[in-house]
N, C-alpha and C. Protein backbone atom coordinates (compact mmCIF):
# COMPACT_ATOMS: atom_id res chain seq x y z
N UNK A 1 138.84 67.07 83.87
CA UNK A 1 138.64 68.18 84.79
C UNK A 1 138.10 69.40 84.03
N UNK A 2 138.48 69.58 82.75
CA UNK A 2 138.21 70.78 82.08
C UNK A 2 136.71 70.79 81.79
N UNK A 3 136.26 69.45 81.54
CA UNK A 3 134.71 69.78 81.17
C UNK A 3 133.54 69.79 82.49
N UNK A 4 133.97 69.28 83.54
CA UNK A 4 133.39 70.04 84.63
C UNK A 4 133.75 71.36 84.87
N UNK A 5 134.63 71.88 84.58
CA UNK A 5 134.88 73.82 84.83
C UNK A 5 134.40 73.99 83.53
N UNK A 6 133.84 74.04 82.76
CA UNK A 6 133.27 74.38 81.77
C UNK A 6 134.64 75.22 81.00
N UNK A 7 135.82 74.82 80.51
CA UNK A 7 136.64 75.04 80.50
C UNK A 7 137.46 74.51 78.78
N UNK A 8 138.16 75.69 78.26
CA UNK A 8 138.44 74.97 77.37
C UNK A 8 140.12 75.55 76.97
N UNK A 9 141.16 74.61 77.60
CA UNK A 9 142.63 74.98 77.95
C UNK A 9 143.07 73.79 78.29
N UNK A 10 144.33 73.67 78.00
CA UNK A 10 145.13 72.45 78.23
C UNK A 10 145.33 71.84 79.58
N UNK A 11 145.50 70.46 79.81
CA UNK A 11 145.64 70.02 81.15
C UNK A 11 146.93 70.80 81.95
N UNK A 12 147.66 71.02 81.69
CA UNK A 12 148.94 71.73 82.61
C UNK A 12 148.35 73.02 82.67
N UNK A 13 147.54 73.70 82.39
CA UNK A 13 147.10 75.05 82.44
C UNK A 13 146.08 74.82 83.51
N UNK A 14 144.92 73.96 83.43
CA UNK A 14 144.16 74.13 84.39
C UNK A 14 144.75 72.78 86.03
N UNK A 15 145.97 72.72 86.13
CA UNK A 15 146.47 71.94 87.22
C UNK A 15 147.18 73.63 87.34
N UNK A 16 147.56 74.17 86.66
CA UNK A 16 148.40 75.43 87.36
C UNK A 16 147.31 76.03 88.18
N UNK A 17 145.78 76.32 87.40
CA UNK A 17 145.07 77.23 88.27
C UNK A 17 144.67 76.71 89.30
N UNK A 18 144.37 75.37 89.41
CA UNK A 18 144.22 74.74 90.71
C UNK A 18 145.30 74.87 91.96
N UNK A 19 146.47 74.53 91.54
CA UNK A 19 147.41 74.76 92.22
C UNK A 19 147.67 75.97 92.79
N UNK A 20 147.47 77.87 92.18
CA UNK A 20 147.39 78.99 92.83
C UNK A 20 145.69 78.91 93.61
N UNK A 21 145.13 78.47 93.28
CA UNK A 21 144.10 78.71 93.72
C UNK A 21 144.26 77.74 95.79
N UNK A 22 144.85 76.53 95.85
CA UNK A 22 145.42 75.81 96.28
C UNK A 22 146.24 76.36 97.42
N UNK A 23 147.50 77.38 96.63
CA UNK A 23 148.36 77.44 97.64
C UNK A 23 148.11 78.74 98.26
N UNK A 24 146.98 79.71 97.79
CA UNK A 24 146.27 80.61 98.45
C UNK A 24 144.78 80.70 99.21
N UNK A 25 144.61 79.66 99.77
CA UNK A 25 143.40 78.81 100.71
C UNK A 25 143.43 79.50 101.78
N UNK A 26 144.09 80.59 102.34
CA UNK A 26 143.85 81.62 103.36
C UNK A 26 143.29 82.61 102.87
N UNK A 27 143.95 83.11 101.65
CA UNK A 27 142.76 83.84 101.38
C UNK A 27 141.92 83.54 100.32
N UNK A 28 140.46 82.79 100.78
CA UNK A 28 139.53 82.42 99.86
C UNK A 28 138.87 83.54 99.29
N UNK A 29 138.89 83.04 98.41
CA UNK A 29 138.05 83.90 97.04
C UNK A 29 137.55 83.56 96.00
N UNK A 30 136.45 84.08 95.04
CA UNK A 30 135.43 83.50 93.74
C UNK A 30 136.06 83.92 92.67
N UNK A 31 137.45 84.54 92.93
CA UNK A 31 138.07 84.91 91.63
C UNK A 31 138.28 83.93 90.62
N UNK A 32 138.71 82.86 90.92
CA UNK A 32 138.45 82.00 89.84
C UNK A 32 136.89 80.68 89.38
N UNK A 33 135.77 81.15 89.98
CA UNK A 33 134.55 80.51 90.19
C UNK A 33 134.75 79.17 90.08
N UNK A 34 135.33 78.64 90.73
CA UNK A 34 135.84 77.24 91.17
C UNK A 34 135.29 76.49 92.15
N UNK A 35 134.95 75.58 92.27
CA UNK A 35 134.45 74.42 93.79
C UNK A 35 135.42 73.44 93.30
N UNK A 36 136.44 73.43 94.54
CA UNK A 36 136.90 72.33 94.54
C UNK A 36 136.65 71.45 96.29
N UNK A 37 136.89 70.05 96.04
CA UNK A 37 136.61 69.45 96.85
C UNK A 37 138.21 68.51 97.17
N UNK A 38 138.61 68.79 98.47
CA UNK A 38 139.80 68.21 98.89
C UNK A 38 139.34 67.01 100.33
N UNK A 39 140.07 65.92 100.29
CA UNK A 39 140.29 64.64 100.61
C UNK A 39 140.77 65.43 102.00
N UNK A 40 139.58 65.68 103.21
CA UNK A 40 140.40 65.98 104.67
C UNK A 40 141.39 65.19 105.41
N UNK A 41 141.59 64.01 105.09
CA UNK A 41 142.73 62.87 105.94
C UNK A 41 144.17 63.43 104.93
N UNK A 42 143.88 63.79 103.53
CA UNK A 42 145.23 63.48 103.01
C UNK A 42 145.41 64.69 102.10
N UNK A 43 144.57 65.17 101.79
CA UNK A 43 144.34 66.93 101.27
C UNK A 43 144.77 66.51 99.51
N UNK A 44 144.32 65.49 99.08
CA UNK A 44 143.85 65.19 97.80
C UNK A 44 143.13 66.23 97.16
N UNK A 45 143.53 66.52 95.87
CA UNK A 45 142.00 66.99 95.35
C UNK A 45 141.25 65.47 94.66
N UNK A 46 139.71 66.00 95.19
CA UNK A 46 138.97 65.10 94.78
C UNK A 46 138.08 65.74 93.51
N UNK A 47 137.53 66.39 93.38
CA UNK A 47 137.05 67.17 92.18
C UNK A 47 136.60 68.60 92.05
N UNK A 48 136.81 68.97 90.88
CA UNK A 48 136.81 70.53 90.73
C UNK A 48 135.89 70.40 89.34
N UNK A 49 134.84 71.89 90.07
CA UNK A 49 133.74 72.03 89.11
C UNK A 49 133.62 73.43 89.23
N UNK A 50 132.11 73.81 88.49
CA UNK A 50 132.60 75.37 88.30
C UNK A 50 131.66 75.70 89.32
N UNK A 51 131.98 76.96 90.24
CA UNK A 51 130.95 77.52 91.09
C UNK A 51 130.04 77.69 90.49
N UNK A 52 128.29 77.56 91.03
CA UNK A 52 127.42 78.23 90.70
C UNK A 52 126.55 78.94 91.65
């Protein structure tokens, strides 16, 4: 996951930012320049890359 976010931090660090980013989906925002893509039947994440 880290080398699609162009990212260079440990796996439990970038599942945390997913996860705030995640449990604040009402209010969307580019604060963390993120695309993630979630599974609509089961709300999976399917992959996270970096906005461009």
């Amino acid at each position: 996951m880290n080398k699609k976010l162009g990212l260079n931090q440990n796996e439990s660090a970038t599942k945390l930012m997913v996860n705030n980013i995640l449990s604040k989906s009402d209010d969307v925002s580019r604060q963390y320049q993120v695309e993630l893509t979630i599974n609509a039947s089961n709300y999976r994440l399917i992959t996270a890359s970096k906005y461009q």
